[in-house]
N, C-alpha and C. Protein backbone atom coordinates (compact mmCIF):
# COMPACT_ATOMS: atom_id res chain seq x y z
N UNK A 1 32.40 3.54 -11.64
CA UNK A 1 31.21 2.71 -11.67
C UNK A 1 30.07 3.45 -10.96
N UNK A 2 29.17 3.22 -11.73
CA UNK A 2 27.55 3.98 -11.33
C UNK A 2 26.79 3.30 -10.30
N UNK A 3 26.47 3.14 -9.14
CA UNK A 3 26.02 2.26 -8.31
C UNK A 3 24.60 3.29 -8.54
N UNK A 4 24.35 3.88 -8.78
CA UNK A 4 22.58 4.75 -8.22
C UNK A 4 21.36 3.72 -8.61
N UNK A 5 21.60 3.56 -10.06
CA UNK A 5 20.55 2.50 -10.35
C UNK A 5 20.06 1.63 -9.90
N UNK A 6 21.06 0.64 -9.15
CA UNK A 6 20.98 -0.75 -8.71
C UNK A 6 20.50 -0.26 -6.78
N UNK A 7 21.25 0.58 -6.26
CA UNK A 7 20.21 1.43 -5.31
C UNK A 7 18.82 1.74 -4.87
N UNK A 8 18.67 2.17 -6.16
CA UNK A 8 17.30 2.74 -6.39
C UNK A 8 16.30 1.42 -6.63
N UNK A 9 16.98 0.52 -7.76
CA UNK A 9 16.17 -0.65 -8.09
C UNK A 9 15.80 -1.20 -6.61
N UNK A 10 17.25 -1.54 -5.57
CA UNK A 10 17.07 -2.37 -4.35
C UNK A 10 16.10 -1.94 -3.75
N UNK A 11 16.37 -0.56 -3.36
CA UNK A 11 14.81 0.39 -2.69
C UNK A 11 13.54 0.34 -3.02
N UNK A 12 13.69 0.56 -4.34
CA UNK A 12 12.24 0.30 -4.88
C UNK A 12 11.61 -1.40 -4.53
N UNK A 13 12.60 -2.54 -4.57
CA UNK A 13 12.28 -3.79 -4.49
C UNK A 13 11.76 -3.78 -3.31
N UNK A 14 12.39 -3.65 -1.75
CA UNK A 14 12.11 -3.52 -0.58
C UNK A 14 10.76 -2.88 -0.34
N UNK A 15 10.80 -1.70 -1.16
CA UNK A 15 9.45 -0.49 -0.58
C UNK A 15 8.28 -1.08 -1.09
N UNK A 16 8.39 -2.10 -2.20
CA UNK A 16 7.29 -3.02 -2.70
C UNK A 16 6.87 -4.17 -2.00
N UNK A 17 8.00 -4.60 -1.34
CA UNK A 17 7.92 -6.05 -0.89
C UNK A 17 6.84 -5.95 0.44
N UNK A 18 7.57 -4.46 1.39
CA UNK A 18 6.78 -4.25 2.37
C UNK A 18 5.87 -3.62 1.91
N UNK A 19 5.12 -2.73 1.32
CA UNK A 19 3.74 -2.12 1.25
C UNK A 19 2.81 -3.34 1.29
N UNK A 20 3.08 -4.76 0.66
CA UNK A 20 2.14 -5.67 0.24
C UNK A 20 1.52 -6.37 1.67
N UNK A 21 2.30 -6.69 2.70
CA UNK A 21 1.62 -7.11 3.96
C UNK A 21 0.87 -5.73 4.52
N UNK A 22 1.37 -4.52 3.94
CA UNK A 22 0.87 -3.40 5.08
C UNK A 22 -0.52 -3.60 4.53
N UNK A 23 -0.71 -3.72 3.09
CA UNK A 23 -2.10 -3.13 2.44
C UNK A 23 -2.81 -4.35 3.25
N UNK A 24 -2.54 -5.90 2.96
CA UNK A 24 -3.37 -6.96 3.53
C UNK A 24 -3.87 -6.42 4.96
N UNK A 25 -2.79 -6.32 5.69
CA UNK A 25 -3.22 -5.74 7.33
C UNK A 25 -4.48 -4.63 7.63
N UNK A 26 -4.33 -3.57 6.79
CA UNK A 26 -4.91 -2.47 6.75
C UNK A 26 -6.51 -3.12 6.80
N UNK A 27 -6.19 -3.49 5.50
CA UNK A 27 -7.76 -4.38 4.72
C UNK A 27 -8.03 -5.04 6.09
N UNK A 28 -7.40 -5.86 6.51
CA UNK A 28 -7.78 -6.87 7.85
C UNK A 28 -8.66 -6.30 8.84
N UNK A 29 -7.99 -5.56 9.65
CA UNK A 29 -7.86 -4.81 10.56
C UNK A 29 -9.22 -3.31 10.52
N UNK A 30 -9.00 -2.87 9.30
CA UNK A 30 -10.00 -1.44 8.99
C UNK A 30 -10.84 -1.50 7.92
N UNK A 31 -10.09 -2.74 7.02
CA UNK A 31 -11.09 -2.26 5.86
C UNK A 31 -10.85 -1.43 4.78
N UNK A 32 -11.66 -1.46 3.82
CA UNK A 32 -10.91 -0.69 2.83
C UNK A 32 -10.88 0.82 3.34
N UNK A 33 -12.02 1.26 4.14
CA UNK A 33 -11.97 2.02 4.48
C UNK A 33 -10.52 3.25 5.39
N UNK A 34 -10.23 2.14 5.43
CA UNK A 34 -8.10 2.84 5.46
C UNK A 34 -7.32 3.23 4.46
N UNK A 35 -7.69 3.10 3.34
CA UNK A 35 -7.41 3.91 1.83
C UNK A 35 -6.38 4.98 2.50
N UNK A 36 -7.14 5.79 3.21
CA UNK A 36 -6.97 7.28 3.67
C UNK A 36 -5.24 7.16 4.49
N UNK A 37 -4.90 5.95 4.77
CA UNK A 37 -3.84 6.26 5.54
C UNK A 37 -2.46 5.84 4.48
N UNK A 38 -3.05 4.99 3.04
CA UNK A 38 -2.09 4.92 2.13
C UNK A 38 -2.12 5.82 1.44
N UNK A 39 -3.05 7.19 1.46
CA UNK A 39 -3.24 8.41 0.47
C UNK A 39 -2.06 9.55 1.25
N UNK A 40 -2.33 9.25 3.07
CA UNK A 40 -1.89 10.10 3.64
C UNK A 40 0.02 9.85 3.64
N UNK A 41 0.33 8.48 3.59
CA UNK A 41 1.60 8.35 3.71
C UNK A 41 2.05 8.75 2.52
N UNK A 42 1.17 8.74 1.24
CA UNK A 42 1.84 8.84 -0.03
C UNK A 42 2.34 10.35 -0.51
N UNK A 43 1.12 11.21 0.20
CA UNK A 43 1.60 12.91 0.31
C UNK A 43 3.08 12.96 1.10
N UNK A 44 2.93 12.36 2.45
CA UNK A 44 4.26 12.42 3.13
C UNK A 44 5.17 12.42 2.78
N UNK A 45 5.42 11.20 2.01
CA UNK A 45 6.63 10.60 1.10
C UNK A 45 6.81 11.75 -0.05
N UNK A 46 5.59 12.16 -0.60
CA UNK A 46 5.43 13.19 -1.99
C UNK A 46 6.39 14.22 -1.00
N UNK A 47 6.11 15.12 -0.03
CA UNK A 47 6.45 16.22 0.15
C UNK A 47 8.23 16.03 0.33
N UNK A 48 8.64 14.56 0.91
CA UNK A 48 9.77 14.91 1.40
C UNK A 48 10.32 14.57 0.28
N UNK A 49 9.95 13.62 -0.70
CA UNK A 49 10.92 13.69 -2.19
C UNK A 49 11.31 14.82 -2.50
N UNK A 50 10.44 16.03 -2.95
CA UNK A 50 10.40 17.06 -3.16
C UNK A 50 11.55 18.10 -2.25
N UNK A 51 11.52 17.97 -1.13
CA UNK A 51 12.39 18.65 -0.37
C UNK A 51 13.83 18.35 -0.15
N UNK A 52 13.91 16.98 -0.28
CA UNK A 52 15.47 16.20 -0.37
C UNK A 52 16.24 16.99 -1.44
N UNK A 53 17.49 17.08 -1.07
CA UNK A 53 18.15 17.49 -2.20
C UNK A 53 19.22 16.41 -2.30
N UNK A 54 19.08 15.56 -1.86
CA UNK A 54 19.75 14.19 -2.53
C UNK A 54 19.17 13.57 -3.30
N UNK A 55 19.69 13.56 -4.96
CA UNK A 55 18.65 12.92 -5.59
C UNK A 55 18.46 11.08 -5.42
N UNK A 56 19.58 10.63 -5.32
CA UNK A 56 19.01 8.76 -4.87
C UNK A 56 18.01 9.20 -3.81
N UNK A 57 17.92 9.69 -2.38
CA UNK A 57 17.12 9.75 -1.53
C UNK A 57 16.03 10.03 -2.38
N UNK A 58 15.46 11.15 -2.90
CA UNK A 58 14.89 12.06 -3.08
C UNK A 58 13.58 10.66 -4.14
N UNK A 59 14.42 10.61 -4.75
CA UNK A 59 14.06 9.17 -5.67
C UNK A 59 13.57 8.20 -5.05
N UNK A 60 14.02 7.52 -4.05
CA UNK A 60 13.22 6.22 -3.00
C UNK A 60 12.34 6.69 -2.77
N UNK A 61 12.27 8.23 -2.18
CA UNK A 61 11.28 8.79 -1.60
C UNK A 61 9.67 8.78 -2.71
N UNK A 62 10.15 9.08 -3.92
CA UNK A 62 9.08 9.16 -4.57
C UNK A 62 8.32 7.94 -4.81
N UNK A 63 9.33 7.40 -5.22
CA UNK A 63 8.65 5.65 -5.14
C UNK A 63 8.36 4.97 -4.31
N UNK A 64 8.34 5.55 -3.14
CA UNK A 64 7.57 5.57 -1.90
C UNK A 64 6.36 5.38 -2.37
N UNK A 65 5.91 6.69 -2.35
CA UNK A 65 5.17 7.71 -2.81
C UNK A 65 3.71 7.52 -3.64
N UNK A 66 4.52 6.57 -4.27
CA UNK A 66 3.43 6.12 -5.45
C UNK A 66 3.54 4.61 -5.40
N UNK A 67 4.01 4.27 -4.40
CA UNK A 67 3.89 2.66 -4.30
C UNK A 67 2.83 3.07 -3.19
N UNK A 68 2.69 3.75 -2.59
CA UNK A 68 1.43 3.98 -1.37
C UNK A 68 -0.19 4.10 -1.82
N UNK A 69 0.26 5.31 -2.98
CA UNK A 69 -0.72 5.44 -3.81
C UNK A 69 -1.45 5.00 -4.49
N UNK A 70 -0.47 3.37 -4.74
CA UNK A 70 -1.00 1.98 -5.46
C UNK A 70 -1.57 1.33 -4.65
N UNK A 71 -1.15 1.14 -3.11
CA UNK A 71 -1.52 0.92 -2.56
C UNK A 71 -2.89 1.25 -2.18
N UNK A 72 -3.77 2.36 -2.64
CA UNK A 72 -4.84 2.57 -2.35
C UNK A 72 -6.05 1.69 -3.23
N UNK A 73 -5.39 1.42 -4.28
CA UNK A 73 -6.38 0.65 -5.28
C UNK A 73 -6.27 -1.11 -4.85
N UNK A 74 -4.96 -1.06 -4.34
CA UNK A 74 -4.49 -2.66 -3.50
C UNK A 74 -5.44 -2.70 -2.56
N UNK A 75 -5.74 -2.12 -1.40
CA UNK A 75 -6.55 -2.43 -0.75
C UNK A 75 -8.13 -2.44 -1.19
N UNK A 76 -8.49 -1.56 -2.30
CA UNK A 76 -9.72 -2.40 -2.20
C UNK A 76 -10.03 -3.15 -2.96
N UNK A 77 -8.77 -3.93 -3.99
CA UNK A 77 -8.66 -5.04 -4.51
C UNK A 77 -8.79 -5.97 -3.51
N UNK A 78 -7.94 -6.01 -2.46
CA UNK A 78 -7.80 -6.78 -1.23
C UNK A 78 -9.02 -7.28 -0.62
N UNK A 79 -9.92 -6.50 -0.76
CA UNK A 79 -11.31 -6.52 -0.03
C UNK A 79 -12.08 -7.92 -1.20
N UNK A 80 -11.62 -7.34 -2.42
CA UNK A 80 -12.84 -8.52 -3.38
C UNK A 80 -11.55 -9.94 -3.13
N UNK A 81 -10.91 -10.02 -2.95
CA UNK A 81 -9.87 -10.94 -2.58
C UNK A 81 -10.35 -12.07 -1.70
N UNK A 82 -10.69 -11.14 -0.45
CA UNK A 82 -11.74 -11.51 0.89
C UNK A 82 -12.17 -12.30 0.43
N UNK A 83 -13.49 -11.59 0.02
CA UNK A 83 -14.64 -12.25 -0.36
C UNK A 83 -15.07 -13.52 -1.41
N UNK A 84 -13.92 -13.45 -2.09
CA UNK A 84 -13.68 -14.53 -2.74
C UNK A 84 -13.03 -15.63 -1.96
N UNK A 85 -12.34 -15.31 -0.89
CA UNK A 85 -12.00 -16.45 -0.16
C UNK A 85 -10.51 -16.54 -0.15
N UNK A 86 -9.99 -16.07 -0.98
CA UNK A 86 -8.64 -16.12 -1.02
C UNK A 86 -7.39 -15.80 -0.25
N UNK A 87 -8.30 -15.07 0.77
CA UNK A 87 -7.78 -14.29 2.18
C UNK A 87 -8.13 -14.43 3.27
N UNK A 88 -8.16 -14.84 4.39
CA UNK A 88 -8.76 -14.80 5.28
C UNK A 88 -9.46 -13.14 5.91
N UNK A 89 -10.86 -13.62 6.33
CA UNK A 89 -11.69 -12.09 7.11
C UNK A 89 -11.49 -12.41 8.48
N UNK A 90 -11.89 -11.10 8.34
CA UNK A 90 -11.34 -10.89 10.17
C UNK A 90 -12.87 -11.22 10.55
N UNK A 91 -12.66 -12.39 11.77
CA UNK A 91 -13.70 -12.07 11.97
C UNK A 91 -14.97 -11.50 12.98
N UNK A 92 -13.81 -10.32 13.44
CA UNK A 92 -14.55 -9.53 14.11
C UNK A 92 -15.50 -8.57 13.09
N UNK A 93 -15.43 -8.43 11.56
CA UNK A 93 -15.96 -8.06 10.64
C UNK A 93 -16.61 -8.98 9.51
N UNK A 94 -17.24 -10.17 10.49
CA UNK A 94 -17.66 -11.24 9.47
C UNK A 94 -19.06 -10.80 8.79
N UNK A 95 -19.88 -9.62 9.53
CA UNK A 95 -20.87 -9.14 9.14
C UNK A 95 -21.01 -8.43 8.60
N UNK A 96 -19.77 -7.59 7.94
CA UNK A 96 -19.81 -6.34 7.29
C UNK A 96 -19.60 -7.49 5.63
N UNK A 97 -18.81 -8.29 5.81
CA UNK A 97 -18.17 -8.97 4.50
C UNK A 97 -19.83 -10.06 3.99
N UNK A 98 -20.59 -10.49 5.34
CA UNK A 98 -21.66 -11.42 4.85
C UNK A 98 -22.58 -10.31 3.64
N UNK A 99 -22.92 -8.81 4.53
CA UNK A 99 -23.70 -8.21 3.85
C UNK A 99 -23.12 -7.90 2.36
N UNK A 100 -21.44 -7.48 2.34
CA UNK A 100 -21.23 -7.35 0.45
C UNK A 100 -21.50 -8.60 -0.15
N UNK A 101 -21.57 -9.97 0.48
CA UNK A 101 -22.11 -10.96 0.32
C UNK A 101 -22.93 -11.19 -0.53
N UNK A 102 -24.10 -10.40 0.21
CA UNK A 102 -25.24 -10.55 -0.06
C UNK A 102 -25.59 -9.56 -1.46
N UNK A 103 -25.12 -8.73 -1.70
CA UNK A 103 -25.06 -7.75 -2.83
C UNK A 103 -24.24 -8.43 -3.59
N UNK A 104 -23.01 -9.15 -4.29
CA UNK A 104 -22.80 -9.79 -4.92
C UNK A 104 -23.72 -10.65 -6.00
């Protein structure tokens, strides 16, 4: 019996489940302007897929990788989210969100 699939599926489920509070937080906290730290984890993850020579590892790793990478377009989805209300703003940044506000 082949267990890798159902592995990989579980991993991939998990590595999704958590990216989704990280991106909200990020957005919270920095702003979309933190893009840069889901671009930077996603190289990370890229390089060590690449270097693993276990392929299940090697595999989570990628889908890491590019769940981070999604993550970059998540967060500044996250941001029009905000502003629509659907999220709570931080509101030590209630003035940065009034002014896209105002451009809306």
């Amino acid at each position: 019996m082949n267990l890798n699939g159902i592995i990989v599926g579980a991993a991939v489920f998990l590595i999704i489940g958590i990216c989704h509070p990280i991106v909200i937080k990020l957005e919270y906290h920095w702003g979309k302007q933190s893009w840069w730290v889901m671009a930077l984890a996603g190289v990370v993850f890229s390089a060590f897929s690449i270097f693993v020579d276990n392929l299940i590892l090697s595999t989570i790793l990628g889908a890491a990788a590019f769940s981070c990478f999604w993550g970059i377009h998540e967060i500044i989805c996250q941001e029009k989210r905000v502003l629509r209300g659907w999220f709570p703003e931080n509101p030590k940044r209630h003035d940065y969100y009034e002014k896209l506000r105002g451009r809306c």
